[in-house]
Each structure stands twice: as C-alpha cells, then as structure tokens.
Protein backbone atom coordinates (compact mmCIF):
# COMPACT_ATOMS: atom_id res chain seq x y z
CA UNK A 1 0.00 0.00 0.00
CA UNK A 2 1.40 3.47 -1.40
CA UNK A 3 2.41 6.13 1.54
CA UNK A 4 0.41 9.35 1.35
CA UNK A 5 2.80 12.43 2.05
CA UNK A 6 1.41 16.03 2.87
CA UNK A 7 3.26 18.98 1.61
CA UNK A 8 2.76 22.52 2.26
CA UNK A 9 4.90 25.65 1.09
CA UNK A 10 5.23 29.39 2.11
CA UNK A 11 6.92 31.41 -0.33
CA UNK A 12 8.98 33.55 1.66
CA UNK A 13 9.62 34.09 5.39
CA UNK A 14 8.81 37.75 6.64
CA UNK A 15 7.49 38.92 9.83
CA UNK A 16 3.76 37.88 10.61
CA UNK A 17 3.83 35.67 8.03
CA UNK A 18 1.20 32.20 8.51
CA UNK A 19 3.06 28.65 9.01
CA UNK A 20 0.79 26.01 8.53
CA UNK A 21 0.65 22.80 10.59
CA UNK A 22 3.26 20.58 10.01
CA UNK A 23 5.44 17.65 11.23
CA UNK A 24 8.61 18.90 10.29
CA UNK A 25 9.69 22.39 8.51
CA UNK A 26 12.48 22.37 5.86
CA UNK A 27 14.15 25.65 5.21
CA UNK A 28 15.72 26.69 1.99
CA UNK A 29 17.76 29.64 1.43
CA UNK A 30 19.64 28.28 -1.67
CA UNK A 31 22.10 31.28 -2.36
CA UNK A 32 23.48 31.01 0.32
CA UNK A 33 22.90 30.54 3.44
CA UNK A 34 21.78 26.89 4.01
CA UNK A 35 24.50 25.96 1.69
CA UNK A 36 26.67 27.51 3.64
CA UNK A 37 24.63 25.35 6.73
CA UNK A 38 25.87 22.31 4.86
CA UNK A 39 29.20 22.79 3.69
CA UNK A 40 29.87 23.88 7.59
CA UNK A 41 29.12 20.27 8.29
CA UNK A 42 30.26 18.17 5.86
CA UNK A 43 34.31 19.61 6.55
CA UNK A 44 33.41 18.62 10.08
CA UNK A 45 31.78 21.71 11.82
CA UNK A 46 29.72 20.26 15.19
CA UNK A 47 27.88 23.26 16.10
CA UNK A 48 26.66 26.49 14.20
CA UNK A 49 24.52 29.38 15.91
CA UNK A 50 21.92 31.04 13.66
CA UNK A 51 20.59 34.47 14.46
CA UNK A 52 18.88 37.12 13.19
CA UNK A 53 21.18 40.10 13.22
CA UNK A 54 24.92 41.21 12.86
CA UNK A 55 24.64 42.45 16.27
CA UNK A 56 22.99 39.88 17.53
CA UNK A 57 25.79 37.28 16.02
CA UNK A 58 28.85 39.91 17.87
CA UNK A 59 27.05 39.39 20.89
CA UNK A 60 26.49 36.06 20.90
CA UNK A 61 30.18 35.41 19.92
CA UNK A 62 31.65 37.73 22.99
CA UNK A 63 29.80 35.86 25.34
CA UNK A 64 30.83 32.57 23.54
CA UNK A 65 34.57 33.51 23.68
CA UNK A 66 34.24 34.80 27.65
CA UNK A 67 32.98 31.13 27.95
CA UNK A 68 36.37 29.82 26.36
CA UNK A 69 35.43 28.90 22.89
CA UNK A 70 36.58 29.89 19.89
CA UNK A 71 33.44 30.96 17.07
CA UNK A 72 33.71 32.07 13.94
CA UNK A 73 31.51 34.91 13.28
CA UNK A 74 30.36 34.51 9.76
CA UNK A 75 27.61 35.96 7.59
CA UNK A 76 26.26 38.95 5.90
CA UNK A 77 24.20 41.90 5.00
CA UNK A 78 23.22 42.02 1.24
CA UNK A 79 26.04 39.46 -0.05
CA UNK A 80 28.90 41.57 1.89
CA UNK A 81 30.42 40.17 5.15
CA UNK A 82 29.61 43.02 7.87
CA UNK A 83 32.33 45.11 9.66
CA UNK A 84 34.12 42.59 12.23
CA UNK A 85 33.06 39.48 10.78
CA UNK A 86 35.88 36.34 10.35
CA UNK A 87 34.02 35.24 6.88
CA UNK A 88 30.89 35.76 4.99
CA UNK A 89 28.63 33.38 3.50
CA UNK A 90 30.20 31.85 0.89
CA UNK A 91 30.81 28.21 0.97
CA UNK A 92 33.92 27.96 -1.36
CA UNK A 93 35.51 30.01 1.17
CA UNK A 94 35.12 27.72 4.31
CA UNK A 95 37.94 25.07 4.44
CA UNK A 96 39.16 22.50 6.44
CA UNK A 97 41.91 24.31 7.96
CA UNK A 98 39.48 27.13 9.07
CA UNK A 99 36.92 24.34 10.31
CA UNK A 100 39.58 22.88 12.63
CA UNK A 101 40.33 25.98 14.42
CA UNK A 102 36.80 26.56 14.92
CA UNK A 103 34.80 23.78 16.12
CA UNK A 104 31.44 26.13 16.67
CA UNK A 105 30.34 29.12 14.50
CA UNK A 106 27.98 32.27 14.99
CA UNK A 107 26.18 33.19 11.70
CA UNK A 108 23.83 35.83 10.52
CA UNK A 109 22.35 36.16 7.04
CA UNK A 110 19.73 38.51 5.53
CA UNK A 111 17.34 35.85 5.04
CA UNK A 112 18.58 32.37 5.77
CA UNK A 113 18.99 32.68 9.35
CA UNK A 114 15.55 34.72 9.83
CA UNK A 115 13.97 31.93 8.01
CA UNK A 116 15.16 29.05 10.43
CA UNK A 117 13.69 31.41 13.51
CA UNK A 118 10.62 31.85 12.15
CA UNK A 119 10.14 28.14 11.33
CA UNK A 120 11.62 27.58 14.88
CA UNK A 121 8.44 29.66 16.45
CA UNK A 122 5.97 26.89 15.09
CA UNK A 123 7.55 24.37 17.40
CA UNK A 124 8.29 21.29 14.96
CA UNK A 125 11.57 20.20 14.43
CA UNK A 126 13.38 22.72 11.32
CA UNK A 127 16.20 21.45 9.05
CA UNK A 128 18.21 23.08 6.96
CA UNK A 129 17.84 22.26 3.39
CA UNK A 130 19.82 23.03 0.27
CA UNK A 131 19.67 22.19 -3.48
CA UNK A 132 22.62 19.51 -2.11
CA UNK A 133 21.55 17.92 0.25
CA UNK A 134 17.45 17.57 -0.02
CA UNK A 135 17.46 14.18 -0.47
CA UNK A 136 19.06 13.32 2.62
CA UNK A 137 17.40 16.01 4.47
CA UNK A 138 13.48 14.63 3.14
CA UNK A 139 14.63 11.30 4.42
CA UNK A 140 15.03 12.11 7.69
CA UNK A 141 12.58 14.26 7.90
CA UNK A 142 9.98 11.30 6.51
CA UNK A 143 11.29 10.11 10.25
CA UNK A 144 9.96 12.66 12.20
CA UNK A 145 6.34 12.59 9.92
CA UNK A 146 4.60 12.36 6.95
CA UNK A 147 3.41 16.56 7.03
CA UNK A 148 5.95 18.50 5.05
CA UNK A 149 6.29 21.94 5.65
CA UNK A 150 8.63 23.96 2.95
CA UNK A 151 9.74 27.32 4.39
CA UNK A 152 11.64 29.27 1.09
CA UNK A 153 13.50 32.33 2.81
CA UNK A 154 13.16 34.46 -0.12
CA UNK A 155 14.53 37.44 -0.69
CA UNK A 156 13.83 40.75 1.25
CA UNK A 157 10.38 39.07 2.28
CA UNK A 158 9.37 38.15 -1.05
CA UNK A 159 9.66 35.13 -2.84
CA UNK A 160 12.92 34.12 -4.54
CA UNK A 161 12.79 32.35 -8.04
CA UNK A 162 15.73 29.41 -6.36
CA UNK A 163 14.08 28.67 -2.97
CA UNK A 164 10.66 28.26 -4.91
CA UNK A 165 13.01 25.83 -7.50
CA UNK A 166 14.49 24.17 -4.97
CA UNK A 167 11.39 23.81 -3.11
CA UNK A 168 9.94 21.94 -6.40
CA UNK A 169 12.42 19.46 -6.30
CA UNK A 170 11.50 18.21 -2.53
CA UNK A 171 8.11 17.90 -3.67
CA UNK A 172 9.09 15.48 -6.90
CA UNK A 173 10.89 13.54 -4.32
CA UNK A 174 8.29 13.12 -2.18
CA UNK A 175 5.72 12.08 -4.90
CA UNK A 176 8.36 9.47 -5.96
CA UNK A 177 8.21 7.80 -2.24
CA UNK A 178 4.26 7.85 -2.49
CA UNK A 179 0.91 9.60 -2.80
CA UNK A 180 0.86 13.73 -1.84
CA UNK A 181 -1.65 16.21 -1.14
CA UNK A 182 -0.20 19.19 -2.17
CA UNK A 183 -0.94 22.88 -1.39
CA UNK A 184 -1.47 24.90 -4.34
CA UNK A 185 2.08 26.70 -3.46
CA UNK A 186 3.36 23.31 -3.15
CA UNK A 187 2.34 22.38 -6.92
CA UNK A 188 3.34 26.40 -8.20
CA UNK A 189 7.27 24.90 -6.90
CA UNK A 190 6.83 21.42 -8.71
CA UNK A 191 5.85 22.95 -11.98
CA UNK A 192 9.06 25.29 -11.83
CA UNK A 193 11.28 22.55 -10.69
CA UNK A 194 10.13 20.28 -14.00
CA UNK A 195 10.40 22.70 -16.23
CA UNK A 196 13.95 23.43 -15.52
CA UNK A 197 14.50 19.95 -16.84
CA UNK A 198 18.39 18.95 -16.00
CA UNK A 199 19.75 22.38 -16.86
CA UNK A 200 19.54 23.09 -12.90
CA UNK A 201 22.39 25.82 -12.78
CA UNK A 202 21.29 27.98 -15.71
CA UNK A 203 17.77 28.24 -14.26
CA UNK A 204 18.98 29.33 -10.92
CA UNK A 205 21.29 31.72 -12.68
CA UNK A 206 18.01 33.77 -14.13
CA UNK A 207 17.63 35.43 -10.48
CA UNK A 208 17.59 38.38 -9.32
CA UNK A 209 19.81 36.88 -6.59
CA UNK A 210 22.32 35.25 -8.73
CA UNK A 211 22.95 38.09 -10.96
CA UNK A 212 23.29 40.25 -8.25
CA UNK A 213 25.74 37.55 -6.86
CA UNK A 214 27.62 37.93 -10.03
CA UNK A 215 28.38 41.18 -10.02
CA UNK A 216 29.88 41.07 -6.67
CA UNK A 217 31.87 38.46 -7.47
CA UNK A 218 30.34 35.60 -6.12
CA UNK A 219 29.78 33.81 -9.56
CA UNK A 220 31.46 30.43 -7.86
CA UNK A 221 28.86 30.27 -5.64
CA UNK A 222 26.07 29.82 -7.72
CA UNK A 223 27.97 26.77 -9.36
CA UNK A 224 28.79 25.23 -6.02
CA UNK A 225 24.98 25.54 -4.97
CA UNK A 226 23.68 23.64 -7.61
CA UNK A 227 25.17 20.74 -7.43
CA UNK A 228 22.32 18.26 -6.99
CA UNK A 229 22.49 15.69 -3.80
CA UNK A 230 25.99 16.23 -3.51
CA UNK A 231 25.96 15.76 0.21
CA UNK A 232 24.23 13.79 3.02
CA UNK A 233 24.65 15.83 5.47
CA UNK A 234 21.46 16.90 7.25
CA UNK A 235 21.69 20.33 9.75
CA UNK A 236 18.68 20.47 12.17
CA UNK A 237 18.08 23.19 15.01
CA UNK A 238 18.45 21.19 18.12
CA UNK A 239 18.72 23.03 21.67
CA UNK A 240 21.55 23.55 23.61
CA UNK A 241 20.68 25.19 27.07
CA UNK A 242 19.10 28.68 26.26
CA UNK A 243 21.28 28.75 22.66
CA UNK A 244 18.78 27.88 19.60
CA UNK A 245 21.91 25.87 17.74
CA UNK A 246 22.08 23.76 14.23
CA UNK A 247 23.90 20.32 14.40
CA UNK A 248 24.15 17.57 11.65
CA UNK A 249 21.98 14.17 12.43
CA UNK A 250 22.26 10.96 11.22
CA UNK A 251 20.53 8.06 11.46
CA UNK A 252 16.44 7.69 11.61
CA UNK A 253 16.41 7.93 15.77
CA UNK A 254 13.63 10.84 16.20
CA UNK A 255 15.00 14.23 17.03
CA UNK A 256 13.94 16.00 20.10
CA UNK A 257 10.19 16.95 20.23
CA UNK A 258 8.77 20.51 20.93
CA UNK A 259 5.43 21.09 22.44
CA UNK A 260 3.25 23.02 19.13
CA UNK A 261 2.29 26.40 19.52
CA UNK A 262 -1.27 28.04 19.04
CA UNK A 263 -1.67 27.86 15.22
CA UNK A 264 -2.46 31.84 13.59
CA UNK A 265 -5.57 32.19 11.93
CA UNK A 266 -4.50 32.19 8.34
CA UNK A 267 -3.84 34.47 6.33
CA UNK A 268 -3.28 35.03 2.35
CA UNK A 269 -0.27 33.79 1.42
CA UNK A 270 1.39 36.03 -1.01
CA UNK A 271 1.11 33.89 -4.46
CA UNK A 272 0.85 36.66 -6.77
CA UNK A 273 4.69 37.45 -7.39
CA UNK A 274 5.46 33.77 -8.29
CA UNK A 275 2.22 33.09 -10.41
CA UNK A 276 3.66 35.97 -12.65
CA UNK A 277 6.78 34.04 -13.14
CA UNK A 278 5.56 31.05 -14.01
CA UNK A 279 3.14 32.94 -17.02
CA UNK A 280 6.78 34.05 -18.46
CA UNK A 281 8.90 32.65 -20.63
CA UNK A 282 12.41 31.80 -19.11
C-alpha cells in the first residue's frame, strides 16, 4: 500500500507571516545561506549558531569567547560580510583548515537565518535544506512525519525564483516515495522545478539573486549551490541550554520533540509574485 505524504509551502519568510501545521519544517535559502549550513558540516563543523542580526551574532560570539570557545563569526548583510566578521557566506571560502580551528560558529544572514527562527516559532523540528543535500534532508525528515512543511526564505520578504526551485524538487521527491496532497504553493514549486528539466544551474542563474551575486563576485557560488544531492549531510536546530543551535543528524532515531504552539488564523499567502513568473517565458 502506497504512503500518502502532505506537503505545504510558504513562499517567503517575513514577519507575521502564517506557518501552517506541520510535522517537520524544511528551510531553503539556496544562495546562500543553508549551503553555507551544509558545507559547515560536511568539513566537520559540530555546532553552528543562527541568528537574526549582525549584532545579535557579535554578541552572541563575545559571550561565547568569555565562555572559552573559539566561534567564527560569519555571515552577511546584502552578499557583503559586515564590519568585524571572520568570513561571509560563501561556501567555497570555508575550508578545512578554518573548520579545525573553529569547532562552533555564529552566523547571521539577511534571510537564511531569519527563516530558520521563524520556522523555529511553530515548534516542529526545522532542518536546513539546500539544493545539495534535499534528499538526505526529506529522508530524515519522513522520520519525524509524513506533514511536510517547505519554508523558502526568499529574498527581502518576497519570494525568490531558487528557494521556490528548490522547493519543487522536494516535492518530486516526495511524490516518488508515495501519494501527496499538495498545497497549491506546493504544486506552483513542482511545476518550476520540472520545467527546468536537467539544466539546474542555468535556471537558478536567471535570479535576481544570482545576478546580483555575479556582479559582486560571487559567480562560484552559484555553481557550487547547484550541485544536486551532492551531500548527506542533514543540519537540524536542536537546543543547547538557552542557545537555539544547528547540528548535523544521522541516522532515523527521532529528534527531540517541541510542544506546538497556538496555530495563527490564516492568512493570504502572497502567491501573486510567483504566479507571474511562471506565465513568463524563461
């Protein structure tokens, strides 16, 4: 007898916005934060701390080094690493070398990290997903439940054209496990994924993110990103005293369990951007 899968997308994370019930949320910021997420772990990074703000990361990392550790404060503010900050967020950047001398890291992105609060707040367990590692990440997830909640992080609280890909491309893989009721945002993401057929990269490279990406330099990036399933690593926000804090899991033991929040009364969720993209050539 054929599973049946739920799956339910939001376009973009933003303040306010409605998160539908779900067993499990996966969070996408393809370009570049949860790539970065990834990468962190697979050259053997054990803990990384997501929050929302560059100020909020310098904090976090005095009161980590007054402790005795050693983070790296990484991230950025529109593609640039802010003043103070050991490294950015780009993933061809992080190395070994820099991974061994760090075994935790502080981060703060314009949308990535925001994203993984937000989908925090609803009280399921969140991982981190990227165009190379979904695979891995859906099959743990399909651990924790069978309700799959896709949180894109967008861009500047509006929906970006390689989350909502990306997002597509979780959904295909759950229909090839078994049968899925999908949300009408859900199905907007698959019909973007298949029509990018296996020319992944050049689709992703019609963004507004990756050009802008481009012309800062960051054109290695975008390559890196889209490799498909490239890794099986699989970062999930776990807790760690008062610290919200991302760690790599393995195995299909069942993560720690939340108690769920009040659900919002819905409200619209803000199709209109992407339903013009998909009426345009590309």
């Amino acid at each position: 007898m054929a599973e049946h899968y739920e799956a339910d997308l939001v376009f973009n994370a933003g303040e306010g916005n409605y998160l539908p019930s779900a067993d499990v949320w996966l969070v996408i910021d393809v370009l570049r934060a949860t790539t970065v997420m990834t990468r962190w772990f697979e050259l053997g990074g054990t803990e990384l701390y997501p929050v929302k703000t560059p100020d909020d990361a310098r904090k976090l990392v005095d009161e980590l080094r007054a402790r005795g550790s050693s983070p790296l404060l990484m991230g950025e503010v529109n593609g640039i690493p802010p003043e103070g900050f050991d490294f950015g967020n780009s993933p061809l950047e992080l190395t070994y070398e820099i991974i061994r001398e760090h075994y935790c890291g502080v981060m703060s992105t314009t949308n990535g990290t925001s994203a993984l609060l937000e989908a925090e707040s609803s009280g399921c367990p969140v991982i981190a997903v990227s165009l190379r590692n979904y695979s891995a990440c859906l099959d743990y997830a399909l651990t924790i439940g069978n309700r799959i909640g896709i949180l894109c992080s967008g861009r500047k609280n509006r929906p970006s054209w390689e989350d909502t890909l990306c997002a597509g491309a979780v959904v295909e893989d759950l229909m090839r496990r078994g049968e899925v009721l999908m949300s009408d945002s859900a199905r907007i993401a698959l019909t973007l994924w298949q029509n990018s057929g296996n020319d992944t990269e050049s689709f992703v490279r019609k963004s507004n993110h990756a050009k802008y990406l481009e012309q800062i330099g960051y054109s290695g990036d975008i390559s890196f990103a889209c490799e498909i399933d490239a890794s099986t690593v699989v970062p999930m926000l776990a807790e760690n005293e008062e610290r919200t804090v991302l760690r790599a899991v393995s195995g299909s033991a069942r993560p720690y369990h939340r108690e769920a929040v009040t659900e919002k009364k819905a409200e619209a969720d803000p199709f209109e951007e992407l339903l013009a993209y998909t009426r345009k050539k590309v």
